[in-house]
PDB file of N, CA and C in Angstrom:
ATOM      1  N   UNK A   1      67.928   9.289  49.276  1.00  0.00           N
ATOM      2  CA  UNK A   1      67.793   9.889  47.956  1.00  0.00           C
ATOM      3  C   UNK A   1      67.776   8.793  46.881  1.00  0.00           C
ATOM      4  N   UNK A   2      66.946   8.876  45.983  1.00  0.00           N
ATOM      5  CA  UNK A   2      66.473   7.715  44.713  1.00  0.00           C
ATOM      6  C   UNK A   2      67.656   8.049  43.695  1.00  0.00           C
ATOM      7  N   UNK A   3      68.786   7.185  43.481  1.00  0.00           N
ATOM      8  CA  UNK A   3      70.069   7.531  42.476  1.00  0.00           C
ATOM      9  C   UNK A   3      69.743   6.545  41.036  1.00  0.00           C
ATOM     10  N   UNK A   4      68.108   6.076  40.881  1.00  0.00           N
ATOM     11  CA  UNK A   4      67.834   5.487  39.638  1.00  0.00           C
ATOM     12  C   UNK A   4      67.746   6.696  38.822  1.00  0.00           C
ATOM     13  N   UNK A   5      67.846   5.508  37.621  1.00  0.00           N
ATOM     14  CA  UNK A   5      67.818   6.993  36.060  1.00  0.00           C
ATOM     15  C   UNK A   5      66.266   7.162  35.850  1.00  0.00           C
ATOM     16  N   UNK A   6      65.801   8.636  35.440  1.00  0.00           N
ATOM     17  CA  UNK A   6      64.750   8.906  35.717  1.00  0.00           C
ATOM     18  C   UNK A   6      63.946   8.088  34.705  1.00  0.00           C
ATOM     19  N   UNK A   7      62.338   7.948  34.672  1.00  0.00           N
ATOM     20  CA  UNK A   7      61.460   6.957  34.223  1.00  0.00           C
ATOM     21  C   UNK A   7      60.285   7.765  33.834  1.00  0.00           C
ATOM     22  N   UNK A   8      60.311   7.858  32.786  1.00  0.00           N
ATOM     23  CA  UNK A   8      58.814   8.720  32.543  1.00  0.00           C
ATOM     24  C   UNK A   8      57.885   7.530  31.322  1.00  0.00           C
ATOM     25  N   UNK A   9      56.240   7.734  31.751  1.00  0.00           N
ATOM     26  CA  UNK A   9      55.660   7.027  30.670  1.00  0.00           C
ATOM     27  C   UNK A   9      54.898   8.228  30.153  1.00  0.00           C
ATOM     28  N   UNK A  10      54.297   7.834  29.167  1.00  0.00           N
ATOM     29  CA  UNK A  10      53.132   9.293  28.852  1.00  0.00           C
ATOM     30  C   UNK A  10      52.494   8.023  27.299  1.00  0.00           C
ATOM     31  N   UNK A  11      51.543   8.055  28.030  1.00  0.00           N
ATOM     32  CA  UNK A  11      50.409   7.232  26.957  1.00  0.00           C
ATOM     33  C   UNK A  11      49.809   8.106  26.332  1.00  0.00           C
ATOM     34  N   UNK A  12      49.376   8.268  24.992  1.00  0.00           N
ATOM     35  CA  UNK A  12      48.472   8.861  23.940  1.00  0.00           C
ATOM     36  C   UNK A  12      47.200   8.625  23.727  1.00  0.00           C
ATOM     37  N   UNK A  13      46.340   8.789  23.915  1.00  0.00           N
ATOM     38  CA  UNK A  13      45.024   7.798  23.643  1.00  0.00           C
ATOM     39  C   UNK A  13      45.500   6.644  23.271  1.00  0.00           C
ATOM     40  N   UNK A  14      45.474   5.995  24.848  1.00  0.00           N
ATOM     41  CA  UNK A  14      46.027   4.321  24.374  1.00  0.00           C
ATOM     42  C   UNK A  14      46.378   3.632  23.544  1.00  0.00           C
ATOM     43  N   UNK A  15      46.801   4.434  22.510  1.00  0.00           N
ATOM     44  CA  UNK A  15      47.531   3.770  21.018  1.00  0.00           C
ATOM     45  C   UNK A  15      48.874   3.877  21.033  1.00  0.00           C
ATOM     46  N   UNK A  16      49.380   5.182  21.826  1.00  0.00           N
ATOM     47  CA  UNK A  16      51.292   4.941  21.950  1.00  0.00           C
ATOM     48  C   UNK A  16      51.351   5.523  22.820  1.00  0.00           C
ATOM     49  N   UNK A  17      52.254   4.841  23.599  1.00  0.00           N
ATOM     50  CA  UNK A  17      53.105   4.663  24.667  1.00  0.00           C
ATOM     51  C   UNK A  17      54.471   4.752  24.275  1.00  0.00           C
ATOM     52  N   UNK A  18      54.876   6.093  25.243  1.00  0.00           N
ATOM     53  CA  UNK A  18      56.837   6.323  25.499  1.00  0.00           C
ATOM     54  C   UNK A  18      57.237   6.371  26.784  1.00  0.00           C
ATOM     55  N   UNK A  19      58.345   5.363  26.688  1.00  0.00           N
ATOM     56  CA  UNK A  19      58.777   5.238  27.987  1.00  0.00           C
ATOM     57  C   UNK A  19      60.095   5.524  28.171  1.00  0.00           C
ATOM     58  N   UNK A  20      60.711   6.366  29.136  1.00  0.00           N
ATOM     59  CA  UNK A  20      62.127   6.783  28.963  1.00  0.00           C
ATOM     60  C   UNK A  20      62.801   5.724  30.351  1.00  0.00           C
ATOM     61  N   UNK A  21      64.179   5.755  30.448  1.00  0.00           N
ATOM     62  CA  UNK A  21      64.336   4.963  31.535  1.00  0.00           C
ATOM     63  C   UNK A  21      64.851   3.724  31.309  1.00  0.00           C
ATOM     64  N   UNK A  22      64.241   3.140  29.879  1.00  0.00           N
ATOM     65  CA  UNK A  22      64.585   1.657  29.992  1.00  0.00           C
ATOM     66  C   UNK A  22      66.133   1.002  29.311  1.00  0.00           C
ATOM     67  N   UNK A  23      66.096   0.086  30.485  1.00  0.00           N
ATOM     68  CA  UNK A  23      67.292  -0.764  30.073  1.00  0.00           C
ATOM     69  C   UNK A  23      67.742  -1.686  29.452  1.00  0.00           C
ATOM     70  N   UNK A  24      66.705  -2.511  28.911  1.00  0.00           N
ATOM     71  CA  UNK A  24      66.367  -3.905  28.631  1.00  0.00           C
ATOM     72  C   UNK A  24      65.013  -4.069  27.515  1.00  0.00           C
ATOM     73  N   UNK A  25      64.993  -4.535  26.768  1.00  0.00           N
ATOM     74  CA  UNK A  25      63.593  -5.221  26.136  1.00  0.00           C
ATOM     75  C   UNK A  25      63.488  -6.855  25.972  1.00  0.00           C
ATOM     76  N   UNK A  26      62.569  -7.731  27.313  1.00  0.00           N
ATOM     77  CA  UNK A  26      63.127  -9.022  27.820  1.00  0.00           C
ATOM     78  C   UNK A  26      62.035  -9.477  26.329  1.00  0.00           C
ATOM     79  N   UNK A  27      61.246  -9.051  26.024  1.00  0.00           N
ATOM     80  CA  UNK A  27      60.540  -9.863  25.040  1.00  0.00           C
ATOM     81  C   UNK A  27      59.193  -9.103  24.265  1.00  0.00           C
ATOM     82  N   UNK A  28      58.617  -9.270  22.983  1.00  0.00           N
ATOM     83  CA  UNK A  28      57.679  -8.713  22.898  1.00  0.00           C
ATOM     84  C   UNK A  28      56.929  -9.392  21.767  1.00  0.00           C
ATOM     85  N   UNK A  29      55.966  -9.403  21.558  1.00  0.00           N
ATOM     86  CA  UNK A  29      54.842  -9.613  20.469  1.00  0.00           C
ATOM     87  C   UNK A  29      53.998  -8.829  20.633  1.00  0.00           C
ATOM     88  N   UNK A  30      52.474  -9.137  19.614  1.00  0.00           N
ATOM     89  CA  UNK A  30      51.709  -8.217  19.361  1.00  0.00           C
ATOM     90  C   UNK A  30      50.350  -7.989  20.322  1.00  0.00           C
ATOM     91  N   UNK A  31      50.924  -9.028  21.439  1.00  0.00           N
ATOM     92  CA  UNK A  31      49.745  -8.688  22.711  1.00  0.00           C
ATOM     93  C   UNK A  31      50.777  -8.562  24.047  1.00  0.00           C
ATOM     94  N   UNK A  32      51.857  -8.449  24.252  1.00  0.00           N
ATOM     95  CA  UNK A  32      52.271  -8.057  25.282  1.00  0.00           C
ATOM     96  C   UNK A  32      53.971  -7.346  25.001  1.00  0.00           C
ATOM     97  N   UNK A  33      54.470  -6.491  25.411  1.00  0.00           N
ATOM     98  CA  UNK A  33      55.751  -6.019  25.679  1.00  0.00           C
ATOM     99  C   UNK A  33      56.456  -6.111  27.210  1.00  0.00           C
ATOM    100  N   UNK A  34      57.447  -6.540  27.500  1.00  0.00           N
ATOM    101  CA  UNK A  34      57.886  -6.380  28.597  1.00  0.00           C
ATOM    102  C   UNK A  34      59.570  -5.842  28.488  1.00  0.00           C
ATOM    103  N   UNK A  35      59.778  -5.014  29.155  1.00  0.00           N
ATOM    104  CA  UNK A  35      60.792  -4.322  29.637  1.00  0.00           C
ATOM    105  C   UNK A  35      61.471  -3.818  30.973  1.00  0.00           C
ATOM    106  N   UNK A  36      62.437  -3.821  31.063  1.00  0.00           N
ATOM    107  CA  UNK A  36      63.345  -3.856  32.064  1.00  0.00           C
ATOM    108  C   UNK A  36      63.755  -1.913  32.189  1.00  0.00           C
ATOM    109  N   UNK A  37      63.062  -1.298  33.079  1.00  0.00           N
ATOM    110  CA  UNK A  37      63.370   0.026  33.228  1.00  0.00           C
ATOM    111  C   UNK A  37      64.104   0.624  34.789  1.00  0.00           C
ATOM    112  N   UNK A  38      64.472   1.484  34.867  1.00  0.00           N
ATOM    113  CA  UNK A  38      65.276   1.690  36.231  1.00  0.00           C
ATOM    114  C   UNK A  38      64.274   1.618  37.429  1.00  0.00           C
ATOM    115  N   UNK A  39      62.998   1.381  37.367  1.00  0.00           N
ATOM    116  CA  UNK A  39      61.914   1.594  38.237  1.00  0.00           C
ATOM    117  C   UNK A  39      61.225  -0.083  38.228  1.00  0.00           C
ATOM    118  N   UNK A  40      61.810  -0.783  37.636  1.00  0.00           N
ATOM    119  CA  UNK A  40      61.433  -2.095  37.637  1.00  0.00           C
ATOM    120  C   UNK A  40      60.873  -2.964  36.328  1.00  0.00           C
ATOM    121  N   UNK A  41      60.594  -3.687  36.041  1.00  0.00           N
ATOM    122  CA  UNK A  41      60.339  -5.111  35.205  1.00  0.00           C
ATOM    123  C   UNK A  41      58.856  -4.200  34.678  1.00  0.00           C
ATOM    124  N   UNK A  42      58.387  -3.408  33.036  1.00  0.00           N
ATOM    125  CA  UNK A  42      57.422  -2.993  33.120  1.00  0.00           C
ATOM    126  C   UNK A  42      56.488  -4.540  31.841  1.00  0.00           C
ATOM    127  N   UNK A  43      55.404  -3.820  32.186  1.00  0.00           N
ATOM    128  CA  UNK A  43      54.794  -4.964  31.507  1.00  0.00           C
ATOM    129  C   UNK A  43      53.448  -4.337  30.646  1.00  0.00           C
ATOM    130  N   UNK A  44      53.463  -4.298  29.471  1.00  0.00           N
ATOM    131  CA  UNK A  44      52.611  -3.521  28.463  1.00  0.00           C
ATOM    132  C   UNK A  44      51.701  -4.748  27.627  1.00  0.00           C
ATOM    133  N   UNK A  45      50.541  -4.738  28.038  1.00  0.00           N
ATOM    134  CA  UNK A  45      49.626  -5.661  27.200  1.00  0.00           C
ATOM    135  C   UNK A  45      48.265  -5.206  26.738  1.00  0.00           C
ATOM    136  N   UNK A  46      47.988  -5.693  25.676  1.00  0.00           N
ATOM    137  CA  UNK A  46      47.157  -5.199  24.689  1.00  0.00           C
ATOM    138  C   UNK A  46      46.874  -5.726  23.576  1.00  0.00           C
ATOM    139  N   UNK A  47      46.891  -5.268  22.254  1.00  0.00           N
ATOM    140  CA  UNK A  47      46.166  -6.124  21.071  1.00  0.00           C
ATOM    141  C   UNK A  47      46.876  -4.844  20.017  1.00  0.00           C
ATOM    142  N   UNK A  48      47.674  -5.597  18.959  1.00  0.00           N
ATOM    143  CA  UNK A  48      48.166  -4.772  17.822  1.00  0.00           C
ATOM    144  C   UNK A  48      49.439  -4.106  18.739  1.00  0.00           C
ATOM    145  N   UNK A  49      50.442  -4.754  19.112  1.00  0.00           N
ATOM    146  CA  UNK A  49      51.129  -3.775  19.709  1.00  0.00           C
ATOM    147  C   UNK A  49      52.455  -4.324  18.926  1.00  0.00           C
ATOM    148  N   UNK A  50      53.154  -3.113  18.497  1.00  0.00           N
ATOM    149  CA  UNK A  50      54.396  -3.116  17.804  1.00  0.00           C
ATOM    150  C   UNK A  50      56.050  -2.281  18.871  1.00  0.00           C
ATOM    151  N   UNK A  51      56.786  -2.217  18.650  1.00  0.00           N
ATOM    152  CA  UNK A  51      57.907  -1.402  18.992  1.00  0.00           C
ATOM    153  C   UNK A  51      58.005  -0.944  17.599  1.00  0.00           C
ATOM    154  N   UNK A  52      57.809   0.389  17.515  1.00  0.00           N
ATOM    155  CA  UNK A  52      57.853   1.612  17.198  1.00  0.00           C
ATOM    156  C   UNK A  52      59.554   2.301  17.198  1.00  0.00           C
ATOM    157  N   UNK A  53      60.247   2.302  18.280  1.00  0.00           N
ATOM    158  CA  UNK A  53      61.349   2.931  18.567  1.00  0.00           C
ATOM    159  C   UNK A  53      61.804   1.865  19.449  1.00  0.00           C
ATOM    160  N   UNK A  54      63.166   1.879  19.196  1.00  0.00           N
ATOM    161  CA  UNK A  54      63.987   0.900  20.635  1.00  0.00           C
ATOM    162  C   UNK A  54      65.565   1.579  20.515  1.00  0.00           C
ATOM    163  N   UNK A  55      65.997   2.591  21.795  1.00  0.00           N
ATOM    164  CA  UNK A  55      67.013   2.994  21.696  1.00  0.00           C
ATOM    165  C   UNK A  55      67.457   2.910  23.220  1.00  0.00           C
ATOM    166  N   UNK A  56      68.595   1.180  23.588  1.00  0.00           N
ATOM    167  CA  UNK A  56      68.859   1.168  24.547  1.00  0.00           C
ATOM    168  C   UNK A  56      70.224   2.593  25.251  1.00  0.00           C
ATOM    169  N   UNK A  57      70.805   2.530  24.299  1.00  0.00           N
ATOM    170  CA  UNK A  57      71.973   3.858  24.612  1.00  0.00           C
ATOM    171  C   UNK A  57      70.727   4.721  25.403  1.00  0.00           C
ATOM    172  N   UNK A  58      70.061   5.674  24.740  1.00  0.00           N
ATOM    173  CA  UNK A  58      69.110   6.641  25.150  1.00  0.00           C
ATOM    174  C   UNK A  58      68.085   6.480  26.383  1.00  0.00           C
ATOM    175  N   UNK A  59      67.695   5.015  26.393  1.00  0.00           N
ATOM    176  CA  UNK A  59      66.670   4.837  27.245  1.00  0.00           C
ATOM    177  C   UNK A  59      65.328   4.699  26.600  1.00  0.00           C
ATOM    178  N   UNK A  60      65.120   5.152  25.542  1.00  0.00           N
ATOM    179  CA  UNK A  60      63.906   5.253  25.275  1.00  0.00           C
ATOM    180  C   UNK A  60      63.042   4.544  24.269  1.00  0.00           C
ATOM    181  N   UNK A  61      62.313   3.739  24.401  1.00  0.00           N
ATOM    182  CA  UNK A  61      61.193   2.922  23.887  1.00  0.00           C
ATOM    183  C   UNK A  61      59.609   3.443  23.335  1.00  0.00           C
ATOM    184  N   UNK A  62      58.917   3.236  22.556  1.00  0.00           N
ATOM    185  CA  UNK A  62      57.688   3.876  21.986  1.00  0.00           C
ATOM    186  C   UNK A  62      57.512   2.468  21.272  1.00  0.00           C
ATOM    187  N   UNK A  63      56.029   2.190  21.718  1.00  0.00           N
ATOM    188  CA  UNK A  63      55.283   1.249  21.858  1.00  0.00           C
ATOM    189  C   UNK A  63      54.074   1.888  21.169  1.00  0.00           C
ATOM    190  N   UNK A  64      53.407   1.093  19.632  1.00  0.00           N
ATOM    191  CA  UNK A  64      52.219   1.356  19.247  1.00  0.00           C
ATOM    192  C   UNK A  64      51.168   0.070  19.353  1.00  0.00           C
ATOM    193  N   UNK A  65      49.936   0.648  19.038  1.00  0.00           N
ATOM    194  CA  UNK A  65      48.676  -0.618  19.373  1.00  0.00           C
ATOM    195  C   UNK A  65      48.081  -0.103  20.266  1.00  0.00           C
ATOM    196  N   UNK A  66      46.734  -0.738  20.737  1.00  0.00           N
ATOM    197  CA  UNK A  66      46.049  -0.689  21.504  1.00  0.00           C
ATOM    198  C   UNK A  66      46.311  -1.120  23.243  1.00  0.00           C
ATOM    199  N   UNK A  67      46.741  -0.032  23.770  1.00  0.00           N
ATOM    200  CA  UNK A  67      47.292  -0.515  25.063  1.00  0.00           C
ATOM    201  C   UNK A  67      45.929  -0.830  26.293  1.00  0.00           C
ATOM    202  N   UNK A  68      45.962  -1.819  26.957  1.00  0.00           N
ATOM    203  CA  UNK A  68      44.578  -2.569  27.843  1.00  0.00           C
ATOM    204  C   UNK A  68      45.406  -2.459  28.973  1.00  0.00           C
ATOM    205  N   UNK A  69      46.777  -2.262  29.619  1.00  0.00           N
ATOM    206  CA  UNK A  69      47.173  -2.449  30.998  1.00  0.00           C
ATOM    207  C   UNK A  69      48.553  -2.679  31.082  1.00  0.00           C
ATOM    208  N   UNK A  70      49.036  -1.682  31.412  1.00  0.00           N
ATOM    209  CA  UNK A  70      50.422  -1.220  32.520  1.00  0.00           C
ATOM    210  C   UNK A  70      50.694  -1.763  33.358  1.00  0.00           C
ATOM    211  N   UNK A  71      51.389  -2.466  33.932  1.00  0.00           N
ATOM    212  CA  UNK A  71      51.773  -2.871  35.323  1.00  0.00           C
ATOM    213  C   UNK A  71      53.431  -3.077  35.271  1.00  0.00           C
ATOM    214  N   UNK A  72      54.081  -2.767  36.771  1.00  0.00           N
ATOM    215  CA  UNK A  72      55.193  -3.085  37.138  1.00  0.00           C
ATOM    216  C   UNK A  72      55.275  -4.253  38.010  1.00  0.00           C
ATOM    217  N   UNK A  73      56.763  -5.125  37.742  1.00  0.00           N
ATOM    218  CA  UNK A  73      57.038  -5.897  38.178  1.00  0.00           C
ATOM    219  C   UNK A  73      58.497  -5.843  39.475  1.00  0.00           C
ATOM    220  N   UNK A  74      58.890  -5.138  40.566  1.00  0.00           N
ATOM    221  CA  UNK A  74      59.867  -4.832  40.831  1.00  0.00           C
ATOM    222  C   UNK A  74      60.607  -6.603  40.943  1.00  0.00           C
ATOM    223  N   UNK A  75      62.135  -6.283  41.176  1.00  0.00           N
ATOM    224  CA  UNK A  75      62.992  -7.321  40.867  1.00  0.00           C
ATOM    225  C   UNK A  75      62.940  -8.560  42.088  1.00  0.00           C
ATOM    226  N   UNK A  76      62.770  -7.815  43.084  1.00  0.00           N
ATOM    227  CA  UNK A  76      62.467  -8.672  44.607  1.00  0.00           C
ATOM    228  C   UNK A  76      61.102  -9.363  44.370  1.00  0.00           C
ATOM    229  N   UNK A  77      59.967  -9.791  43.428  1.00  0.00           N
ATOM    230  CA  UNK A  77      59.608 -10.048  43.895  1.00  0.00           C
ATOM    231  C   UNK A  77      59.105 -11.525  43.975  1.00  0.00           C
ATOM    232  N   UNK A  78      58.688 -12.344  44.697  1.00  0.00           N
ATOM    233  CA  UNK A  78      58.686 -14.075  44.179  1.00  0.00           C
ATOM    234  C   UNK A  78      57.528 -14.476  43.500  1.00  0.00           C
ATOM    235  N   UNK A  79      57.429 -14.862  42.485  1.00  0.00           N
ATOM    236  CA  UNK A  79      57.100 -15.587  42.111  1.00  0.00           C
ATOM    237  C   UNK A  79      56.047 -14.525  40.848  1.00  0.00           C
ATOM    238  N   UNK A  80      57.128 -14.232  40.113  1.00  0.00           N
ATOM    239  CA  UNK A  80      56.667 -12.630  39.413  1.00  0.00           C
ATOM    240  C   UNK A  80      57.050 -13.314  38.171  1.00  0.00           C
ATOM    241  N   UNK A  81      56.214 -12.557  37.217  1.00  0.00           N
ATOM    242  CA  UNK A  81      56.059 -12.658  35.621  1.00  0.00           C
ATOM    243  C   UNK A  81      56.988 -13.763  35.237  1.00  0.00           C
ATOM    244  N   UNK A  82      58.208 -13.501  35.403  1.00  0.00           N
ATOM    245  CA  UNK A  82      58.913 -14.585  34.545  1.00  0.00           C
ATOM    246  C   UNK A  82      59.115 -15.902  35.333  1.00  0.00           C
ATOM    247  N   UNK A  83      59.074 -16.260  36.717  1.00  0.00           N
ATOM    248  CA  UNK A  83      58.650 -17.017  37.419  1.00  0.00           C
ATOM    249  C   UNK A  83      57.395 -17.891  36.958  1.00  0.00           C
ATOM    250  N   UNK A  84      56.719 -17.412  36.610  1.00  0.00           N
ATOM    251  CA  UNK A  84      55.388 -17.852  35.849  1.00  0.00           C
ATOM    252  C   UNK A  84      55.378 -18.305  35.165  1.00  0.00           C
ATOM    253  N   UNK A  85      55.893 -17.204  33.718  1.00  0.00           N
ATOM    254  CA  UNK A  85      56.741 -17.956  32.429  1.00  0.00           C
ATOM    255  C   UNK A  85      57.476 -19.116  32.138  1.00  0.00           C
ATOM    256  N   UNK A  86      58.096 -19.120  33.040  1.00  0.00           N
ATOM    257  CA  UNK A  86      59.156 -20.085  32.685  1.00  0.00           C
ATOM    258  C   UNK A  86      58.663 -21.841  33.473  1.00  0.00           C
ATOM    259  N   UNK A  87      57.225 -21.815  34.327  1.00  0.00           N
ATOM    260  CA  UNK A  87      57.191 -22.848  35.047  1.00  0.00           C
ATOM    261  C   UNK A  87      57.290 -24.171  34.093  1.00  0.00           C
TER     262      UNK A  87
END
């Protein structure tokens, strides 16, 4: 049985993005967001992108701008996003 806190996204015509779930906001500017959610390391990139909402108590994050690509990063894995970052 999955005992993570639940994770929902729901994009708008690629201009906003809400994401429930999250734990963390590791960094952001106006072409990429990354966050730390119970489902793994998420990664939001695009062009014009702001935080909108940031409520770690709650979980929930809302992301505006033009969103180009979603992807997750889970925590196991080598040689992942911030691995990269940081070479």
């Amino acid at each position: 049985m999955d005992d993570r806190k639940p994770h929902h996204l729901i994009l708008n015509a690629r201009n906003r993005l809400s994401v429930s779930g999250v734990s963390d906001v590791g960094s952001f500017d106006e072409n990429s967001v990354v966050c730390m959610t119970s489902h793994g390391t998420l990664i939001v990139r695009g062009t014009g992108l702001k935080v909108d909402k940031l409520s770690i108590e709650g979980g929930e994050l809302t992301v505006e701008g033009k969103v180009d690509c979603i992807t997750y990063e889970d925590a196991q894995t080598q040689g992942g996003f911030f691995s990269r970052l940081f070479r």
